[in-house]
N, C-alpha and C. Protein backbone atom coordinates (compact mmCIF):
# COMPACT_ATOMS: atom_id res chain seq x y z
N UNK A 1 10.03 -9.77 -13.39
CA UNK A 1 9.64 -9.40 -12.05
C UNK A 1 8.62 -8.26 -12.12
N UNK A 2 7.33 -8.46 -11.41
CA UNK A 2 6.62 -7.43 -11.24
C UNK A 2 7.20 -5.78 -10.55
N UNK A 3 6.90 -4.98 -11.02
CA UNK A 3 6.85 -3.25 -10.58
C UNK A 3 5.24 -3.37 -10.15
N UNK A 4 5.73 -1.53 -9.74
CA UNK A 4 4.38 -1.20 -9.54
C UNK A 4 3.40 -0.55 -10.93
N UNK A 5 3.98 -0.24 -11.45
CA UNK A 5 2.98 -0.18 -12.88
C UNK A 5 2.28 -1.71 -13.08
N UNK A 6 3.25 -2.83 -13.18
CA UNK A 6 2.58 -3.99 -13.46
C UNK A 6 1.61 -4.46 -12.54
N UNK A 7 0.99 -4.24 -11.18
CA UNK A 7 0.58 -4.63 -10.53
C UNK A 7 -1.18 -4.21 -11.34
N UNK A 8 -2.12 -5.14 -11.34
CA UNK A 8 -3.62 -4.69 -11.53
C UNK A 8 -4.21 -3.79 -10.46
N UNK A 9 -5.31 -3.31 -11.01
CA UNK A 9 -5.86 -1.79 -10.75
C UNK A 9 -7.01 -2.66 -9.20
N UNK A 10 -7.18 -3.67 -9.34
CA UNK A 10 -7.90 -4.94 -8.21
C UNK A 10 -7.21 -4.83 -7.38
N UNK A 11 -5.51 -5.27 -7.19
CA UNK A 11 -4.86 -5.03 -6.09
C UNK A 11 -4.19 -4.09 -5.72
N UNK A 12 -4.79 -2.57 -6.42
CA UNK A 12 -4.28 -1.30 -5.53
C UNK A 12 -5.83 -1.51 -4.92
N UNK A 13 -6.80 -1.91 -5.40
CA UNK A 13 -7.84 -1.54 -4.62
C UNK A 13 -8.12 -2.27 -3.24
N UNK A 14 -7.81 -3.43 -3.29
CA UNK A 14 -7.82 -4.59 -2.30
C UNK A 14 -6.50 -3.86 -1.32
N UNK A 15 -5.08 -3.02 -1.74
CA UNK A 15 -4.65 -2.85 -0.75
C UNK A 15 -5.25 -1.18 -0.24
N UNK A 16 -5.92 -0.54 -0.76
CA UNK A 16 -6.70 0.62 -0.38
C UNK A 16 -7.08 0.29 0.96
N UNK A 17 -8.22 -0.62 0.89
CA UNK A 17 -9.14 -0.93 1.21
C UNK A 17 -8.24 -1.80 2.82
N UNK A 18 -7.74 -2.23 2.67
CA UNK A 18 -6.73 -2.60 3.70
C UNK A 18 -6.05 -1.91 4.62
N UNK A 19 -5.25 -0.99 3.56
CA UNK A 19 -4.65 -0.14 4.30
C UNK A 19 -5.81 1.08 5.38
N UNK A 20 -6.89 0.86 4.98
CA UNK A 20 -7.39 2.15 5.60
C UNK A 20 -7.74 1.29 7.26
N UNK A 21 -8.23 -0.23 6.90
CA UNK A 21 -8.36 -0.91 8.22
C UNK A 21 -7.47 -0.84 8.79
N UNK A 22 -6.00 -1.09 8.79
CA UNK A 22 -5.25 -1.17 9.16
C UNK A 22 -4.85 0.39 10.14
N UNK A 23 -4.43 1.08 9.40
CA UNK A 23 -4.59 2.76 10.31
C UNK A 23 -5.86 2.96 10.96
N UNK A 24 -6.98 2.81 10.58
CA UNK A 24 -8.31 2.66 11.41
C UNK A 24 -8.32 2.38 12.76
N UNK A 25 -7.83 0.76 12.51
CA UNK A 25 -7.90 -0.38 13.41
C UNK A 25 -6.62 -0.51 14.41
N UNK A 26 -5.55 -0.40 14.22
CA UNK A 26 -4.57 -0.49 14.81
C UNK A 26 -3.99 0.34 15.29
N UNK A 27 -4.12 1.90 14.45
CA UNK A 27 -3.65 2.92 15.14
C UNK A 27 -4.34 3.76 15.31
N UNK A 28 -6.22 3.52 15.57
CA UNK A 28 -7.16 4.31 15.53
C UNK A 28 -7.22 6.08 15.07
N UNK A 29 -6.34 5.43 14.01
CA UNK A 29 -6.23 7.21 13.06
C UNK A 29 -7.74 7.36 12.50
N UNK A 30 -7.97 8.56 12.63
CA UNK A 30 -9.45 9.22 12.25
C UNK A 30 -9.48 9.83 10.40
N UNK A 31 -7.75 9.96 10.18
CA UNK A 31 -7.45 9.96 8.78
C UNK A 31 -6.67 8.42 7.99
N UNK A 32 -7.66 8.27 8.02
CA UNK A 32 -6.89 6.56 7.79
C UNK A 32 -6.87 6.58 6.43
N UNK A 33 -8.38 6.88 5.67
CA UNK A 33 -8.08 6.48 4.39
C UNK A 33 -7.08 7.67 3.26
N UNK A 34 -7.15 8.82 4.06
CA UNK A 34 -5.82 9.67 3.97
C UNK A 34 -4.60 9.30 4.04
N UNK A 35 -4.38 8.60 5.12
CA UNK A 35 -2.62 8.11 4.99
C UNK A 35 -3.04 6.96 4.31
N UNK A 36 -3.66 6.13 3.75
CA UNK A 36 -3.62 4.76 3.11
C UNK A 36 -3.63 5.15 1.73
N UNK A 37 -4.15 6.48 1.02
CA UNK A 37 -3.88 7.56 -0.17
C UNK A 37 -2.26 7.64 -0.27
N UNK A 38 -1.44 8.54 0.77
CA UNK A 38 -0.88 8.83 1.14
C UNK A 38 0.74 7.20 0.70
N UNK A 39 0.50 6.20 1.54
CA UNK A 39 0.82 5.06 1.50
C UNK A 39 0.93 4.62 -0.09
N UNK A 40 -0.14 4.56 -0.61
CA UNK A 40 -0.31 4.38 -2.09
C UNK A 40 0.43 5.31 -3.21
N UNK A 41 0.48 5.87 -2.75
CA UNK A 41 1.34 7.35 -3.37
C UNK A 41 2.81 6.60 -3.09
N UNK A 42 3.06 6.91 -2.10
CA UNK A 42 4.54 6.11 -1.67
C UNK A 42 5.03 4.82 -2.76
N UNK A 43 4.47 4.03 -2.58
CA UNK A 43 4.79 3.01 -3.63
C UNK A 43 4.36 2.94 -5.09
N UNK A 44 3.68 4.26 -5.28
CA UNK A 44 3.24 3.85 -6.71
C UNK A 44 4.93 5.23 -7.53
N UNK A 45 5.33 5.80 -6.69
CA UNK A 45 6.21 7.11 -6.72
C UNK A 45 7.57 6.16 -6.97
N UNK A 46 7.56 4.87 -6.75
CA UNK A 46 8.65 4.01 -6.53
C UNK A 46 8.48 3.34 -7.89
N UNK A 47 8.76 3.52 -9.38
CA UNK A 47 8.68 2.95 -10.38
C UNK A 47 9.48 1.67 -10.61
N UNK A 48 11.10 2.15 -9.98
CA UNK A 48 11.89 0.88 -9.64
C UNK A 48 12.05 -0.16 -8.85
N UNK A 49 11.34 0.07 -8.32
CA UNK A 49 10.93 -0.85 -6.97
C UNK A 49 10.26 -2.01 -7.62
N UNK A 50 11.30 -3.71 -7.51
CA UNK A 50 10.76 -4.49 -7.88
C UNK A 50 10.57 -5.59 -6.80
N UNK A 51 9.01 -6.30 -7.29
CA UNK A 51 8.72 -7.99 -6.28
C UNK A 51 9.09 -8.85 -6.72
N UNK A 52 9.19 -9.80 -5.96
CA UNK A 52 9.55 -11.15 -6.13
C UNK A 52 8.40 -11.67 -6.75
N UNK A 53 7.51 -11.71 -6.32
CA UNK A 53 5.90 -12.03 -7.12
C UNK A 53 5.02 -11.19 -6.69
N UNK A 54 3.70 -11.22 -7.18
CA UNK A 54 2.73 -10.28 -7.37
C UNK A 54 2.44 -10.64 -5.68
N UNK A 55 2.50 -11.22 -5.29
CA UNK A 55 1.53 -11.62 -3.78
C UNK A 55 2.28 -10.81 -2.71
N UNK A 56 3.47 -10.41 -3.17
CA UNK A 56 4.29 -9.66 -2.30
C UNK A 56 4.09 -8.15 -1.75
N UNK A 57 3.15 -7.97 -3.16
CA UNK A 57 2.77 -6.20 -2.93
C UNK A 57 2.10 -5.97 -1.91
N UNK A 58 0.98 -6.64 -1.70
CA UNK A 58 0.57 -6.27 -0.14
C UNK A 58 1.05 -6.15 1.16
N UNK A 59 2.70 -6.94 1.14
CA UNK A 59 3.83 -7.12 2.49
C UNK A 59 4.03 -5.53 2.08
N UNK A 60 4.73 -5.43 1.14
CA UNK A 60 5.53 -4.19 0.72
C UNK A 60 4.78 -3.04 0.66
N UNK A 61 2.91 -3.02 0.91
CA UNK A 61 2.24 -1.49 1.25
C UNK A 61 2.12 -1.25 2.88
N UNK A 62 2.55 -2.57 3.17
CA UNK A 62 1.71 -2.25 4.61
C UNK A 62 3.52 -2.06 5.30
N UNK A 63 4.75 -2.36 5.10
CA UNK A 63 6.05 -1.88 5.33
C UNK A 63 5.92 -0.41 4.87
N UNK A 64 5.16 0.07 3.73
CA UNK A 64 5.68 1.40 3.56
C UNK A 64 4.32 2.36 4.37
N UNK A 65 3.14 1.33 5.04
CA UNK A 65 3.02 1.99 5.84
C UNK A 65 3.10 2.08 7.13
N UNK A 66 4.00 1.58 8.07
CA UNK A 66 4.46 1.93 8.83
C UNK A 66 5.35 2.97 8.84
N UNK A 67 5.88 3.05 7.93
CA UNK A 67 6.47 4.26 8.20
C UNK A 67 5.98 5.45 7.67
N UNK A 68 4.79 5.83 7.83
CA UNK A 68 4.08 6.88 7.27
C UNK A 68 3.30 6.79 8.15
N UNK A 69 2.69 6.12 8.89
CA UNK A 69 1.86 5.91 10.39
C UNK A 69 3.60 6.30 11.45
């Protein structure tokens, strides 16, 4: 089962890059790509934290950011 160490350095960037639309766009935060830093931190701080498959990590950044939004 994938962690977050195992995940490629492509899909922290693809969820970067997401996450900042997302706070941008939805909750018109002016620090977006700050909490999407912030967000990334969160799950990368979670070593044990395992997916079901790799495609999952992007459900599981945008859950950990809601609650950081």
């Amino acid at each position: 089962m994938p962690n977050c160490r195992s995940i490629p350095p492509e899909a922290w960037a693809q969820a970067r890059e997401s996450l900042i639309f997302y706070f941008s766009r939805r909750h018109a935060r002016s620090d977006a790509e700050d909490l999407a830093q912030e967000t990334l931190l969160a799950v990368w701080n979670r070593e044990d934290y395992e997916f079901e498959n790799e495609e999952d990590f992007l459900k599981v950044c945008y859950g950990f950011a809601r609650h950081i939004s």
